[in-house]
Protein backbone atom coordinates (compact mmCIF):
# COMPACT_ATOMS: atom_id res chain seq x y z
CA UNK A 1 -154.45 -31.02 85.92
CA UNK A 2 -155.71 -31.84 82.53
CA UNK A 3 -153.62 -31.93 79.34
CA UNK A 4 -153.40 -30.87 76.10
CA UNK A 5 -151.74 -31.86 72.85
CA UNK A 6 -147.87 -30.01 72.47
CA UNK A 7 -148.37 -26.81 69.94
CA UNK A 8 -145.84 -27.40 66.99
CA UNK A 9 -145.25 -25.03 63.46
CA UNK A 10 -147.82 -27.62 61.89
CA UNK A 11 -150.39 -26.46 64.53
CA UNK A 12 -152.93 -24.20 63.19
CA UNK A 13 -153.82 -21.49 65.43
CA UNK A 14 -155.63 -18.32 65.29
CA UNK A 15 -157.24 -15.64 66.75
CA UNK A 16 -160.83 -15.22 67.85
CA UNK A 17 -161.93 -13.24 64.34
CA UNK A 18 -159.93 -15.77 61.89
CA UNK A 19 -156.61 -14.26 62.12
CA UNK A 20 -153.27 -16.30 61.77
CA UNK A 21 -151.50 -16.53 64.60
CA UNK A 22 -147.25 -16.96 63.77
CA UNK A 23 -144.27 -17.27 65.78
CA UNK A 24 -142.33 -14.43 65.18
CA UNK A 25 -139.32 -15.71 67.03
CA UNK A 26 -138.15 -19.41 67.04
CA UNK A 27 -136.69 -20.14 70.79
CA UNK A 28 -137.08 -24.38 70.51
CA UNK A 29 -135.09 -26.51 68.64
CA UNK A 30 -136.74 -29.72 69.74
CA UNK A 31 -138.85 -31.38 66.80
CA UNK A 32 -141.77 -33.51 67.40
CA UNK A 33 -143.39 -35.18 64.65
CA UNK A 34 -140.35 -33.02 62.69
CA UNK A 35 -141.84 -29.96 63.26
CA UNK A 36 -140.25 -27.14 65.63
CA UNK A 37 -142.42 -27.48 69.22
CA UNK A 38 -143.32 -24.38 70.32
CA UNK A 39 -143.03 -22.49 73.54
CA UNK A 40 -144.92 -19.94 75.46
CA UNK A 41 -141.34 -18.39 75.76
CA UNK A 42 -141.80 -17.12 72.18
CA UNK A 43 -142.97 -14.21 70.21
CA UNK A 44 -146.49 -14.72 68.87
CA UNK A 45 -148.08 -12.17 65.91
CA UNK A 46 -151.35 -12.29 64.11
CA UNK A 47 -151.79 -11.95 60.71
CA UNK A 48 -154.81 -10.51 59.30
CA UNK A 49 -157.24 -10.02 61.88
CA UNK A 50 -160.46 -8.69 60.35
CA UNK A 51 -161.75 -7.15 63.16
CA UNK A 52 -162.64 -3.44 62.22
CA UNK A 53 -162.45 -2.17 66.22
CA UNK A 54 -159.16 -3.21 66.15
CA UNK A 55 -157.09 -5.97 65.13
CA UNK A 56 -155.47 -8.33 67.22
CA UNK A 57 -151.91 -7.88 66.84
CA UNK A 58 -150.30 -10.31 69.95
CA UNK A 59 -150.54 -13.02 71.36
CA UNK A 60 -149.14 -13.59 75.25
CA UNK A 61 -149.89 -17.18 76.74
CA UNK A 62 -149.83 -18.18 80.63
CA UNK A 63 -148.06 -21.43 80.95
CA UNK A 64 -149.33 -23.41 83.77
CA UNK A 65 -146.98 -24.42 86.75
CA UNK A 66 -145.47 -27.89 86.63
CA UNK A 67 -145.71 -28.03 83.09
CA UNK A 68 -143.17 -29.83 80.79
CA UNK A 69 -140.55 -27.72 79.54
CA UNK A 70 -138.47 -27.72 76.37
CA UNK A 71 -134.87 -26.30 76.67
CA UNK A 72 -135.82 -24.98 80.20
CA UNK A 73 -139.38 -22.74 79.03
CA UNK A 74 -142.93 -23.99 79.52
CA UNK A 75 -144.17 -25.73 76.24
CA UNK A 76 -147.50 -24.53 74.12
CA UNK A 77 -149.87 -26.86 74.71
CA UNK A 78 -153.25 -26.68 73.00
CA UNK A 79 -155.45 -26.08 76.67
CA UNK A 80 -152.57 -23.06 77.57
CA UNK A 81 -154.67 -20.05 78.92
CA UNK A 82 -153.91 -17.21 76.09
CA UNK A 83 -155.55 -13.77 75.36
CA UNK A 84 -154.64 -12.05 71.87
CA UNK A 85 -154.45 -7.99 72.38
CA UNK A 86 -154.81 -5.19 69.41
CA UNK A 87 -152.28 -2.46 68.97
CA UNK A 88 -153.04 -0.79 72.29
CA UNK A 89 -152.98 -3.72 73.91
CA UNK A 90 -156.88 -4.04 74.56
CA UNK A 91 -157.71 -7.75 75.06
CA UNK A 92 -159.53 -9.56 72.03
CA UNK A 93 -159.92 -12.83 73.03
CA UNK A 94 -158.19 -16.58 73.51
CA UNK A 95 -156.80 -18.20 70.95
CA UNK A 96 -158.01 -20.98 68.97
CA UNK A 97 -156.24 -23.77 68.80
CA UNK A 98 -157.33 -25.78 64.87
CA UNK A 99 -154.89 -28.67 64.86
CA UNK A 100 -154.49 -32.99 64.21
CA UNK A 101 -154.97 -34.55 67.89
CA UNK A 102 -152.84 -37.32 66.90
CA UNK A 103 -149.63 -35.60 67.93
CA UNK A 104 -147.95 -35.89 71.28
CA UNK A 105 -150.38 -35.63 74.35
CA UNK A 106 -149.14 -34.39 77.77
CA UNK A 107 -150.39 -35.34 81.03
């Protein structure tokens, strides 16, 4: 298993076309670095998609099994498998993951 730097509110993350990918719910309240760690047990939106076919809209991440968990639900990690969807849920795409490497590293 490889591994991938945790995913906190600092991380920068979009979606394939440039959008801004946001947690729309906050589930953790474990800090790392003293920002919020996020969770693939959360509600992910993206923000201004420009892609004219339609805009991604969601975000849905597959945690892997065995991964570390914070307050019981799989934690984001930078390598989690992801696919953003538009409105009708067509898939768009991973997510890109734009964020400082020094952070906390799981193995």
């Amino acid at each position: 298993m490889t591994g991938g730097n945790l995913v906190t509110a600092a991380t920068a993350v979009h979606c394939p076309h440039g959008g801004r990918i946001v947690a729309a719910t906050a589930a953790a309240s474990i800090r790392a670095d003293g920002q919020t760690v996020r969770t693939t047990g959360e509600t992910y939106a993206v923000l201004g998609c420009p892609n004219l076919s339609g805009p991604c809209r969601t975000v849905r991440f597959t945690p892997r099994a065995g991964g570390l968990l914070v307050d019981g639900v799989p934690a984001l990690l930078d390598d989690t498998d992801g696919q953003c969807f538009s409105a009708d849920l067509r898939p768009q795409g991973p997510p890109v993951f734009r964020g400082d490497s020094r952070g906390v590293r799981c193995r």
